[in-house]
N, C-alpha and C. Protein backbone atom coordinates (compact mmCIF):
# COMPACT_ATOMS: atom_id res chain seq x y z
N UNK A 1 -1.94 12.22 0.11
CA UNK A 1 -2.94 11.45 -0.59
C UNK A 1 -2.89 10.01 -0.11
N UNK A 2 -4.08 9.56 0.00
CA UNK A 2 -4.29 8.03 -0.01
C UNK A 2 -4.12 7.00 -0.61
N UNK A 3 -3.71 5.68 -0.40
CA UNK A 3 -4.07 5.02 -1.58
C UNK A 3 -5.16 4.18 -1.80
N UNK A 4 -5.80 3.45 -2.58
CA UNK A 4 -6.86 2.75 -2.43
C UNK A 4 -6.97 1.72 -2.57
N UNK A 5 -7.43 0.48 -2.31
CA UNK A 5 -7.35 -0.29 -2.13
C UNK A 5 -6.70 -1.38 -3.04
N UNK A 6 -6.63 -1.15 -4.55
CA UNK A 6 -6.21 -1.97 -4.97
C UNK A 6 -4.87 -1.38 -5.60
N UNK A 7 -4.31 -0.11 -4.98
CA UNK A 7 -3.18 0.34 -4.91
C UNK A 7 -2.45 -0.28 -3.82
N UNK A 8 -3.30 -0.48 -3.10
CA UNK A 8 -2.35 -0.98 -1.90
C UNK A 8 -2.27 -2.73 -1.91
N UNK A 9 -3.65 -3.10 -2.90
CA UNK A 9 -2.92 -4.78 -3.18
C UNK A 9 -1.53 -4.97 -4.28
N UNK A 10 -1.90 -4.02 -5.18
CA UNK A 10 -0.23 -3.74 -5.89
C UNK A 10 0.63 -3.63 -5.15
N UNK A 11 0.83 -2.59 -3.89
CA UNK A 11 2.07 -2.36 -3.43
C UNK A 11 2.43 -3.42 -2.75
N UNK A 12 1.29 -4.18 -1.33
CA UNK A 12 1.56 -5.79 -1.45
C UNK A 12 2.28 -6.81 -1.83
N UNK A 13 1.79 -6.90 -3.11
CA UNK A 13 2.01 -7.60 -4.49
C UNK A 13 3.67 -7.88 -4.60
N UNK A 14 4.31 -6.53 -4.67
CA UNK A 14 5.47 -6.06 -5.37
C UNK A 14 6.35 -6.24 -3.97
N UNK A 15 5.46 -6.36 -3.02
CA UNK A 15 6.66 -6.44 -1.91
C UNK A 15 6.77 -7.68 -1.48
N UNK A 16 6.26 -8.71 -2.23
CA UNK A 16 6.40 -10.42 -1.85
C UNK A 16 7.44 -10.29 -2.72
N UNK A 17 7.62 -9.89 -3.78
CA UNK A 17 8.61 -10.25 -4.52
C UNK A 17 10.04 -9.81 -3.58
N UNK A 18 9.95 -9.03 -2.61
CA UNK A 18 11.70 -8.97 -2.02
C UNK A 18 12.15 -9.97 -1.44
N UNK A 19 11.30 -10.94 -0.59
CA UNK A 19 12.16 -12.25 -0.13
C UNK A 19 13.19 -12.65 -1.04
N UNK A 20 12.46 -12.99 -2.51
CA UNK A 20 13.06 -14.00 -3.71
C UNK A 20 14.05 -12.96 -4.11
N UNK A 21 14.07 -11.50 -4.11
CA UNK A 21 15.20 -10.78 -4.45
C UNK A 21 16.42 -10.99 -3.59
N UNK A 22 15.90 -10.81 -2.35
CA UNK A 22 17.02 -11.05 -1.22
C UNK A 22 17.46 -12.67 -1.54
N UNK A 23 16.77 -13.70 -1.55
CA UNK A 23 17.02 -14.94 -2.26
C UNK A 23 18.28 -15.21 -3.22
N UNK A 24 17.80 -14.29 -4.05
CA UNK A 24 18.89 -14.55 -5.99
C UNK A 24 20.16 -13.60 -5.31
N UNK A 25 19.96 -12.42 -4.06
CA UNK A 25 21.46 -11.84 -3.96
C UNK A 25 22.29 -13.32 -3.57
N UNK A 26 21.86 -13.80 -2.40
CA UNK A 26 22.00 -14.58 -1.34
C UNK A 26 22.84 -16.16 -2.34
N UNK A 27 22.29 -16.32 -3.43
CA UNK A 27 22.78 -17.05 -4.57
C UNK A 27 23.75 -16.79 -5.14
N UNK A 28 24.02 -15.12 -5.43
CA UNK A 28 24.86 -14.51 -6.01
C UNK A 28 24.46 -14.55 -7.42
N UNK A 29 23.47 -15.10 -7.68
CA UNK A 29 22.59 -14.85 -8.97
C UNK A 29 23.30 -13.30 -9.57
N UNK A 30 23.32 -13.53 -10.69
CA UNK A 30 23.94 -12.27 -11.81
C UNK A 30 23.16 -11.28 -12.06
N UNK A 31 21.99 -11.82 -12.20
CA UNK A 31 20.71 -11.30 -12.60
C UNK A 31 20.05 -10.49 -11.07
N UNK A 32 20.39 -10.21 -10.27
CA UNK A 32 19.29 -9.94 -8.79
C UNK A 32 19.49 -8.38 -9.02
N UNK A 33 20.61 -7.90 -9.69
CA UNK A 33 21.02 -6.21 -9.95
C UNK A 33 19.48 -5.58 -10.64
N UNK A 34 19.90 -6.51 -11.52
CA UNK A 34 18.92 -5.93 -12.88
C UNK A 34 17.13 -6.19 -12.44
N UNK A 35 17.11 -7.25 -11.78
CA UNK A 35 15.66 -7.62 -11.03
C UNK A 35 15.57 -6.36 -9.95
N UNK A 36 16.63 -5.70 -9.51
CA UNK A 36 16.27 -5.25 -8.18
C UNK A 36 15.66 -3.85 -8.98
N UNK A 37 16.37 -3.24 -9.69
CA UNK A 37 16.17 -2.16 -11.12
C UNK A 37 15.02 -2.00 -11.30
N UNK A 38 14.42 -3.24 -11.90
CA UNK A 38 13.51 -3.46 -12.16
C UNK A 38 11.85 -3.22 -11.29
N UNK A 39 12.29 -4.03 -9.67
CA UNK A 39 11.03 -3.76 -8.98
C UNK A 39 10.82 -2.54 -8.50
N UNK A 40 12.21 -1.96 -8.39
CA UNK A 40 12.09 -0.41 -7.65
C UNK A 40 11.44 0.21 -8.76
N UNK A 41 11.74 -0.08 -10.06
CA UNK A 41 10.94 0.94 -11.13
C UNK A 41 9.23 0.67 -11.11
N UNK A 42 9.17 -0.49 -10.82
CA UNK A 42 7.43 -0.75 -10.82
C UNK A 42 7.30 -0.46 -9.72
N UNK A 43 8.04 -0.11 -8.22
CA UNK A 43 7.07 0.68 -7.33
C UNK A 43 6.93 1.98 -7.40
N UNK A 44 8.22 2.77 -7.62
CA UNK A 44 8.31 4.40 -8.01
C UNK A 44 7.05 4.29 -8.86
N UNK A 45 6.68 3.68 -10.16
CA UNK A 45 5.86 4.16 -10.87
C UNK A 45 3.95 3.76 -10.70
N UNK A 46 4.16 2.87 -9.28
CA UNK A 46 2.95 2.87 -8.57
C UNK A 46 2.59 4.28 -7.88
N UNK A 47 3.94 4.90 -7.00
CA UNK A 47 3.54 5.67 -6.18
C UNK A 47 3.45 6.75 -7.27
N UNK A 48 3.97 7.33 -8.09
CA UNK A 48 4.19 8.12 -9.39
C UNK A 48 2.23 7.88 -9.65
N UNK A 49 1.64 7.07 -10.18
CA UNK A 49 0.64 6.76 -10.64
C UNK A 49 -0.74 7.32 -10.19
N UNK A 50 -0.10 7.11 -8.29
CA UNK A 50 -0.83 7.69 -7.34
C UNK A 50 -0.47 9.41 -6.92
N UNK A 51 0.14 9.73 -7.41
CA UNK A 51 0.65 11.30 -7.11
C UNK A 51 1.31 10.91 -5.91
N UNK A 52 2.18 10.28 -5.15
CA UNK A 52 2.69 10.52 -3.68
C UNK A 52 3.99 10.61 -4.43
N UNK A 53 4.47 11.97 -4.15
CA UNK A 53 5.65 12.86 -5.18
C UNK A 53 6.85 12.06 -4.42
N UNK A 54 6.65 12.06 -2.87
CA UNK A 54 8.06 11.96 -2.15
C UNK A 54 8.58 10.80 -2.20
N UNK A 55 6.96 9.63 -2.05
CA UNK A 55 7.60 8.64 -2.06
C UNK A 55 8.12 7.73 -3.33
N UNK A 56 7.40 8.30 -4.36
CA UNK A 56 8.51 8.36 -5.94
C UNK A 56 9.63 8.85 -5.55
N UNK A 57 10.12 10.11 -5.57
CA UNK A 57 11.35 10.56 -5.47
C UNK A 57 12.49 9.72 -4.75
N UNK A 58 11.80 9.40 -3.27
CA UNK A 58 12.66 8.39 -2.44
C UNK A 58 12.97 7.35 -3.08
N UNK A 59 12.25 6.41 -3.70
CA UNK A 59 12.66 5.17 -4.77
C UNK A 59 13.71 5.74 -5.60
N UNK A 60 12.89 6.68 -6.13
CA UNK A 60 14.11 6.92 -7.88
C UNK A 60 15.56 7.39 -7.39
N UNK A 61 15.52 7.86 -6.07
CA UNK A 61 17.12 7.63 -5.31
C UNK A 61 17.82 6.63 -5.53
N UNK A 62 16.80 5.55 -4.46
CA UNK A 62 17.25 4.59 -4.43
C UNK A 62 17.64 3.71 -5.32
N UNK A 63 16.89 4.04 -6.77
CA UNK A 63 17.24 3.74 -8.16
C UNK A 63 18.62 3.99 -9.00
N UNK A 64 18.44 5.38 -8.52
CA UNK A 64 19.98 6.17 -8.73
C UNK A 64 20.84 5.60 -8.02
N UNK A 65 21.14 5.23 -6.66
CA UNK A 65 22.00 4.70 -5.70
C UNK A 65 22.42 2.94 -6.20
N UNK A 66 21.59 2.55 -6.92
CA UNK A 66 21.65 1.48 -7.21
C UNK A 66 22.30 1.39 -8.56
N UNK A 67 22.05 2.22 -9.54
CA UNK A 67 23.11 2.54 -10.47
C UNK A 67 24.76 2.71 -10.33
N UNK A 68 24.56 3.44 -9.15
CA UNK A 68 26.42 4.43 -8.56
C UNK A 68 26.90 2.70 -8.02
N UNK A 69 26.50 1.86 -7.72
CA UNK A 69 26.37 0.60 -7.02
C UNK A 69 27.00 -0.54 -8.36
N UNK A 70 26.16 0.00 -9.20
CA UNK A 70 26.37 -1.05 -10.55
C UNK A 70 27.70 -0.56 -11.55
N UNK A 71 28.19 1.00 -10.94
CA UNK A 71 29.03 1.23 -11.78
C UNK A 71 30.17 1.26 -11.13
N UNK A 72 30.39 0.21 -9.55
CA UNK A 72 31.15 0.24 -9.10
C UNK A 72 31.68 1.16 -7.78
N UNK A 73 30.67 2.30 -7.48
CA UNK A 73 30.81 3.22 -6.15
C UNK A 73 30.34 2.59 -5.34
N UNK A 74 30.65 2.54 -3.67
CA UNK A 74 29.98 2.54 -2.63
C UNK A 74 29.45 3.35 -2.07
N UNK A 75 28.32 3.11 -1.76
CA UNK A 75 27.74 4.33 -0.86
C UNK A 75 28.26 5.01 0.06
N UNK A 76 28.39 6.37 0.14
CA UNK A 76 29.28 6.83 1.31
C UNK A 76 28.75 6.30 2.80
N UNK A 77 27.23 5.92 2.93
CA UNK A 77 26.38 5.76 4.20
C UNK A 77 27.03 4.49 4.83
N UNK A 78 27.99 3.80 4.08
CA UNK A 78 28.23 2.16 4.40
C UNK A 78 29.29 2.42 5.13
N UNK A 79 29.60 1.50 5.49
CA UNK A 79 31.11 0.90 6.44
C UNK A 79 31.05 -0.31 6.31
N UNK A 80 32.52 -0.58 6.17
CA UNK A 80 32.73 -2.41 6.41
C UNK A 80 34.09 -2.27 7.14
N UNK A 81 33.75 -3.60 7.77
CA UNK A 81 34.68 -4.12 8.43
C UNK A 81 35.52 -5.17 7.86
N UNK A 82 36.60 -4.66 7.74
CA UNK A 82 38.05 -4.78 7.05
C UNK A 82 37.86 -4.44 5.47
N UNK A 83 38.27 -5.10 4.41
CA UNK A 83 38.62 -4.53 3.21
C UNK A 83 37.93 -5.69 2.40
N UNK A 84 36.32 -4.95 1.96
CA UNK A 84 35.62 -5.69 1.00
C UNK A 84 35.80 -6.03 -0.28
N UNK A 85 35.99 -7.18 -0.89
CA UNK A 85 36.41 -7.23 -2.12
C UNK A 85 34.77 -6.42 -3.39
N UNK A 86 35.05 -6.16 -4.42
CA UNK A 86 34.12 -5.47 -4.77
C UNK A 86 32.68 -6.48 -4.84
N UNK A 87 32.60 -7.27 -5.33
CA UNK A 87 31.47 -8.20 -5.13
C UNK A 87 30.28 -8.16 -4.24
N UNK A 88 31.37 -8.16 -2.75
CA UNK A 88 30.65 -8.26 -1.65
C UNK A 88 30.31 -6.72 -1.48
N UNK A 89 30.77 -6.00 -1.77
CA UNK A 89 30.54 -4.43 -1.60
C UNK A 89 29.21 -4.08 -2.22
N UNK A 90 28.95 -4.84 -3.13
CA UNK A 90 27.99 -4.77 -4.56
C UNK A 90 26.95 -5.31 -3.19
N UNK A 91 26.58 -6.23 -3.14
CA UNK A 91 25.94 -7.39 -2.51
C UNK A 91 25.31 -6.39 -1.46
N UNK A 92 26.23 -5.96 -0.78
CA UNK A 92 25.94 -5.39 0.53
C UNK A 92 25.64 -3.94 0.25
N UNK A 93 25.52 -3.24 -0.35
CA UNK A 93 24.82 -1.90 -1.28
C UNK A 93 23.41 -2.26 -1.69
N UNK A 94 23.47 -3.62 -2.19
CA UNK A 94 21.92 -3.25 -2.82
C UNK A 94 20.83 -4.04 -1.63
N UNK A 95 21.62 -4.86 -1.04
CA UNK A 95 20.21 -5.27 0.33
C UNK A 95 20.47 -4.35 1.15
N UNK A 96 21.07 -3.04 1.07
CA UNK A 96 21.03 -2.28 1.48
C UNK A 96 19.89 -1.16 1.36
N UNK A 97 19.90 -0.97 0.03
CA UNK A 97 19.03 -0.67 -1.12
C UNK A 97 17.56 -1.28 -0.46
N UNK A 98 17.76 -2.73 -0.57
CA UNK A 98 16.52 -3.08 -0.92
C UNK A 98 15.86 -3.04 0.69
N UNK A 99 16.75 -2.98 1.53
CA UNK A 99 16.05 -2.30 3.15
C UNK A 99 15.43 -1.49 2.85
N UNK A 100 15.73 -0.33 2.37
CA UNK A 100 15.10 1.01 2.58
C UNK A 100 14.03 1.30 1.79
N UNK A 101 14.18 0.35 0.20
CA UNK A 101 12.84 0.59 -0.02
C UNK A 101 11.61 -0.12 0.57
N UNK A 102 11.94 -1.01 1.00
CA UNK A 102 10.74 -1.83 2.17
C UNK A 102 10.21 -0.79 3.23
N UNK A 103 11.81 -0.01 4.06
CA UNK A 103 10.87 1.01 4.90
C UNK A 103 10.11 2.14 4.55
N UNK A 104 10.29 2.80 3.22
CA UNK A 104 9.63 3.16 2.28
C UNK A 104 8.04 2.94 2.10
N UNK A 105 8.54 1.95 1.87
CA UNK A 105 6.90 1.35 1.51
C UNK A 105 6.17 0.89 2.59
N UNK A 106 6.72 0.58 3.35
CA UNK A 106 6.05 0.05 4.98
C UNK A 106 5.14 1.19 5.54
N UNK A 107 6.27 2.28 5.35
CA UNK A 107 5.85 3.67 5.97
C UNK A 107 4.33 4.18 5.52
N UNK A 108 4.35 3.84 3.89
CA UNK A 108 3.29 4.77 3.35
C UNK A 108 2.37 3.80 3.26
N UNK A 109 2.77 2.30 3.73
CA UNK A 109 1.30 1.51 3.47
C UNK A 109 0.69 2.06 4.82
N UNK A 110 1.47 2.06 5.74
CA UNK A 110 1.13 1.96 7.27
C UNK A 110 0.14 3.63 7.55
N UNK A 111 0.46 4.87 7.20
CA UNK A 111 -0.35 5.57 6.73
C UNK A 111 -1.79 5.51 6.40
N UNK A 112 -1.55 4.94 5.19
CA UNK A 112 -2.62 4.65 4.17
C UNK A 112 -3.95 3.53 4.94
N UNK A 113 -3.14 2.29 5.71
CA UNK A 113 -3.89 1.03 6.28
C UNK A 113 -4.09 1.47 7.28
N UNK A 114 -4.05 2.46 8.59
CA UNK A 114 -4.53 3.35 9.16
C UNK A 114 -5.97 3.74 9.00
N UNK A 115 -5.69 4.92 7.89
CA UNK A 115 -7.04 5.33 7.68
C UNK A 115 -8.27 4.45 7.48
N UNK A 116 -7.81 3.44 6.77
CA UNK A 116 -8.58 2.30 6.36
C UNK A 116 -9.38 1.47 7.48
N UNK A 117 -8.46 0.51 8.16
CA UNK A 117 -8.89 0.69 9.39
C UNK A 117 -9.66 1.58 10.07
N UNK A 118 -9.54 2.70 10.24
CA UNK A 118 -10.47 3.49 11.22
C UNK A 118 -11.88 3.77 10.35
N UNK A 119 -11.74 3.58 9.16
CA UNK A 119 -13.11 3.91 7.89
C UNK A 119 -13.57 2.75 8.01
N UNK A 120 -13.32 0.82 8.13
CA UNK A 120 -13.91 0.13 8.38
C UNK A 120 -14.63 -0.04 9.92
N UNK A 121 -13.84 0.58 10.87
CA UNK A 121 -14.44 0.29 11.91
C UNK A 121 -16.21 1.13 11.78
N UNK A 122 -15.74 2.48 11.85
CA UNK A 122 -17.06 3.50 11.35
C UNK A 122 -18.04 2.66 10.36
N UNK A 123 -17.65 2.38 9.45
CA UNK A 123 -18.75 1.69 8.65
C UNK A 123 -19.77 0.69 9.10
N UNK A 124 -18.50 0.02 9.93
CA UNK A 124 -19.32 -1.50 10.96
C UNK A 124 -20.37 -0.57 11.37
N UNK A 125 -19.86 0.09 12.32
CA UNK A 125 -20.76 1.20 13.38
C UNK A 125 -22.08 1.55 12.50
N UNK A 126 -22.10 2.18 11.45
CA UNK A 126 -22.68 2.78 10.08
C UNK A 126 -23.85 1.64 9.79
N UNK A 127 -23.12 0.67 9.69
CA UNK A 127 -23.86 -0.41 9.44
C UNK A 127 -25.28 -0.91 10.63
N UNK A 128 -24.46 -1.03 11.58
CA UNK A 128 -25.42 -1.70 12.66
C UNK A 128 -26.18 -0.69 13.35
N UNK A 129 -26.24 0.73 13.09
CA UNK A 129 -27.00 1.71 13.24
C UNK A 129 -28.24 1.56 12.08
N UNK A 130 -27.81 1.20 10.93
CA UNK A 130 -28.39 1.34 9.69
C UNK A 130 -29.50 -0.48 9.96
N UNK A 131 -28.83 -0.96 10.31
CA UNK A 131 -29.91 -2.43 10.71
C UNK A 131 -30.94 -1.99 11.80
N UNK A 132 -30.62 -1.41 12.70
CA UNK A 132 -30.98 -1.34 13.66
C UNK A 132 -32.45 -0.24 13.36
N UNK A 133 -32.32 0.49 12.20
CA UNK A 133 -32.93 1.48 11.80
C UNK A 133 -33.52 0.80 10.86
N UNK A 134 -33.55 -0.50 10.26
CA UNK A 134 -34.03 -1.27 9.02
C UNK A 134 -34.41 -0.58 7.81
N UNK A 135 -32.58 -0.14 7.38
CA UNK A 135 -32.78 0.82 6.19
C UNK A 135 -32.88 -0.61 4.88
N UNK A 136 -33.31 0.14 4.03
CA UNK A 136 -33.95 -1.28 3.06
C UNK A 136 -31.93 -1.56 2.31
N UNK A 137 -31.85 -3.15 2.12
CA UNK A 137 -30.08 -3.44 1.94
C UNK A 137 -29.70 -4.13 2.68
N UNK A 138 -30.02 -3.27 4.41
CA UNK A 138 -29.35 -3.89 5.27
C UNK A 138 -29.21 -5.31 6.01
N UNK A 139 -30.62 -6.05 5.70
CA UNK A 139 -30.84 -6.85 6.96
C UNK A 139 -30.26 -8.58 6.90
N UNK A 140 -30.27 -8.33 5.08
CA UNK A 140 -29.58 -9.60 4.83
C UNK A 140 -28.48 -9.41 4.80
N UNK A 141 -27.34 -10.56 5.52
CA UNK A 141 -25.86 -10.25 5.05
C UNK A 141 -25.35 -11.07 4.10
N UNK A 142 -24.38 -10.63 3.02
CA UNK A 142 -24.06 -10.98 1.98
C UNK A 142 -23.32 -9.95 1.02
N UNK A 143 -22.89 -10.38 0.05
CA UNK A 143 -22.10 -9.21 -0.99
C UNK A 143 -23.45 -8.78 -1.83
N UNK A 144 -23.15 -7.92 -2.17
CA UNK A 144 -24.43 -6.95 -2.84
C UNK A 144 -24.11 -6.38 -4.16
N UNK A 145 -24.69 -5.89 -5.25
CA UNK A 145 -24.14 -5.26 -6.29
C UNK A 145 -24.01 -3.88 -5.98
N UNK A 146 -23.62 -3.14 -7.57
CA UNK A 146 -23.03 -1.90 -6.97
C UNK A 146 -24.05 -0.59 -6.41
N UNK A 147 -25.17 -1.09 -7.47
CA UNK A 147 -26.08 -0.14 -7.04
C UNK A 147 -27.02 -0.31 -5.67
N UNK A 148 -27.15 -1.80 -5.41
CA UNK A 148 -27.90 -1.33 -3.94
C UNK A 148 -26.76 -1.01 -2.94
N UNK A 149 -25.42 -1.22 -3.25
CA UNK A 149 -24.54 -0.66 -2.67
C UNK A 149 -24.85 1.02 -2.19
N UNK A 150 -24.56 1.31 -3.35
CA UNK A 150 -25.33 2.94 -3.48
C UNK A 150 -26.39 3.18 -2.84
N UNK A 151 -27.58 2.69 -2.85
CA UNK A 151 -28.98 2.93 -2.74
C UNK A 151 -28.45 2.93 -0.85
N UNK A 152 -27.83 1.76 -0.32
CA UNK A 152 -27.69 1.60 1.38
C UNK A 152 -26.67 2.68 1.63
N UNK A 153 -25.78 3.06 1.07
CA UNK A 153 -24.79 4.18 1.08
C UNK A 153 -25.27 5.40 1.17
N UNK A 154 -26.73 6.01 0.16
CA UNK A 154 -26.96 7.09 -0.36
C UNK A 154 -27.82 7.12 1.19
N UNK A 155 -28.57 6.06 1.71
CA UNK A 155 -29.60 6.01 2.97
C UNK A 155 -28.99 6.01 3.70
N UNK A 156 -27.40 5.79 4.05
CA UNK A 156 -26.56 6.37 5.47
C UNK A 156 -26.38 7.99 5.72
N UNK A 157 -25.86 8.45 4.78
CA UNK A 157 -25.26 9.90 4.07
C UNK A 157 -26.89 10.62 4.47
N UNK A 158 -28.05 10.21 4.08
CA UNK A 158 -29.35 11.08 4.11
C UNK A 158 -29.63 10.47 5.91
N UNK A 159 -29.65 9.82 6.59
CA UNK A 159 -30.05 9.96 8.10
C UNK A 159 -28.93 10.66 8.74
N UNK A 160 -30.18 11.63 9.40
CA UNK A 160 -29.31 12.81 10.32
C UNK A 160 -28.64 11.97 11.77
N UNK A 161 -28.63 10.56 11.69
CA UNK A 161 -28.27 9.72 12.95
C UNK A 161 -26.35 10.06 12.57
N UNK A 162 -26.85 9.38 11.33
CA UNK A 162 -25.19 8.83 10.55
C UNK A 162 -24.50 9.90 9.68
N UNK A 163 -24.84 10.96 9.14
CA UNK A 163 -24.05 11.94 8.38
C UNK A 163 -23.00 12.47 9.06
N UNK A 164 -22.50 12.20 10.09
CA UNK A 164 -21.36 12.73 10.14
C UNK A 164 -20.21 11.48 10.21
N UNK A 165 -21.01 10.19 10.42
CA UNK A 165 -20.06 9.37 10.49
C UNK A 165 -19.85 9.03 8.88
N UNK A 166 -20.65 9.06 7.95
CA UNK A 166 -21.01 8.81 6.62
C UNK A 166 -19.69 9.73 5.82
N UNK A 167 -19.97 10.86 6.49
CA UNK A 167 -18.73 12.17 6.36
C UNK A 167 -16.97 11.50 6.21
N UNK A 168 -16.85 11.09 7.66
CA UNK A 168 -15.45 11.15 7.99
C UNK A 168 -14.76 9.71 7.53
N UNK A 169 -15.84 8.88 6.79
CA UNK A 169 -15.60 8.03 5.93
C UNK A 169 -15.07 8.15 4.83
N UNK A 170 -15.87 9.11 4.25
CA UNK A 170 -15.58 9.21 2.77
C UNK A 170 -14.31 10.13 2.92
N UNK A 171 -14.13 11.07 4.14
CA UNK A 171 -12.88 11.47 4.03
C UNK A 171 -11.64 10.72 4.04
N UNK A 172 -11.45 9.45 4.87
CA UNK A 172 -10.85 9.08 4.98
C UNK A 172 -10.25 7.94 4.00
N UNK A 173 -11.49 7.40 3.33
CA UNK A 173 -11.38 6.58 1.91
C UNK A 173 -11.58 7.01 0.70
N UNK A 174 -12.37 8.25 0.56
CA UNK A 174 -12.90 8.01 -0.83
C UNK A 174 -14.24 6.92 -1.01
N UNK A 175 -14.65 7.47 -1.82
CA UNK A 175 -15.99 6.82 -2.53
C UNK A 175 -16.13 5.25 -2.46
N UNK A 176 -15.12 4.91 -3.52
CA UNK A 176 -14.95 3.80 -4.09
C UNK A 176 -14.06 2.46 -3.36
N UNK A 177 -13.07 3.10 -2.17
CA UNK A 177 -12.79 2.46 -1.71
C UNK A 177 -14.14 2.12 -0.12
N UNK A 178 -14.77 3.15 -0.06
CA UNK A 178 -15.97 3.38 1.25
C UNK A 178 -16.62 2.46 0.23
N UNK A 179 -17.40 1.86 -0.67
CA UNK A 179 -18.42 0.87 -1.10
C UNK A 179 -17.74 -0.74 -0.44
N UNK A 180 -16.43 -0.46 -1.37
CA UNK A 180 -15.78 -1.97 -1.07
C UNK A 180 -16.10 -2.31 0.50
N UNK A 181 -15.70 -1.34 1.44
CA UNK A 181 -15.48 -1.72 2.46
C UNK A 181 -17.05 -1.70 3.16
N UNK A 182 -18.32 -1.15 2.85
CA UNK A 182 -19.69 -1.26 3.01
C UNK A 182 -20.01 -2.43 2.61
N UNK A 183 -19.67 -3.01 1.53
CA UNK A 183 -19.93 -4.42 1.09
C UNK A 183 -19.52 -5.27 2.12
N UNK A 184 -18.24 -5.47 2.45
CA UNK A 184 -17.56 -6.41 3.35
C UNK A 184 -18.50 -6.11 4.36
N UNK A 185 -18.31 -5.08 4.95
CA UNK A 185 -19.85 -4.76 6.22
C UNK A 185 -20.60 -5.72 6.60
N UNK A 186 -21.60 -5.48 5.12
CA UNK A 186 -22.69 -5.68 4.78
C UNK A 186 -22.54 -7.32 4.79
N UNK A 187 -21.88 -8.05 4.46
CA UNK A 187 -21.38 -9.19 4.34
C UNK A 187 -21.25 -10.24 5.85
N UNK A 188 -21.01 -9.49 6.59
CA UNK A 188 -21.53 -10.29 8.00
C UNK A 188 -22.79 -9.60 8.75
N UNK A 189 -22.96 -10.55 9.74
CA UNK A 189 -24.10 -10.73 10.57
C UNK A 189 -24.03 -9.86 11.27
């Protein structure tokens, strides 16, 4: 499954916040355990929100791993060189932690911003076929409301020029994220 667009400004969102996490470890801040707890639970329950089962599951590991971490285990995956006092063991477990949920999330934005990409390029295309054809919507550029959105959308989907590109759009976005990105289109020259 995909995500859509303002799933993917959430996931964004939540991933500015790791600098300042890596930050408060880097402080030794008391509090960066319980913050780190914390963001992994608001992304698991983004991807949770969105049905992407695995990449919930992979967090709520990493959730779990971060617990075994707080109650004093090291991860078996680690090594250190010479004999870490527990602190630093702690320290070095959870930006450990907090690596993997970044590649995590990197992974499934990178997926997701893919498709996106290749659905805006088509649309451009969509678009300047659709000017070129002076479907009524098109000729001024600018943001538009939702329904002549529709009305220039519903007139791509019905010319036998564009229905298949109209097609592999909506496959690739969905409806609602294919308007947003028709608007932006529509929005330049």
């Amino acid at each position: 499954m995909t995500l859509l667009l303002p799933q993917i400004a959430e996931l964004n969102g939540l991933m500015l916040r790791l600098p300042r996490l890596v930050d408060a470890i880097e402080r030794e801040d008391f509090q960066a355990p319980e913050e780190s707890r914390e963001w992994l639970a608001q992304i698991e329950g983004t991807f949770e929100r969105n049905r992407l089962a695995s990449e919930a599951a992979a967090i709520a590991a990493l959730r779990a791993e971060l617990q075994m971490v707080a109650l004093g285990a090291t991860p078996p995956t680690m090594r250190f060189v010479g004999q870490p006092n527990a602190r630093r063991a702690r320290e070095a477990a959870l930006l450990d932690i907090l690596r993997r949920v970044e590649q995590t999330v990197a992974t499934a934005l990178a997926s997701t911003l893919a498709g996106h990409q290749e659905a805006e390029g088509l649309i451009r295309q969509l678009v300047a076929v659709a000017r070129h054809k002076s479907v009524p919507g098109t000729a001024a550029p600018g943001p538009a409301d939702e329904t002549s959105l529709r009305a220039v959308w519903q007139a791509i989907c019905c010319d036998s020029d564009m229905v298949n590109g109209s097609v592999r759009v909506l496959g690739l976005v969905g409806e609602a994220d294919t308007l947003v990105l028709l608007n932006r289109a529509l929005g330049t020259a």
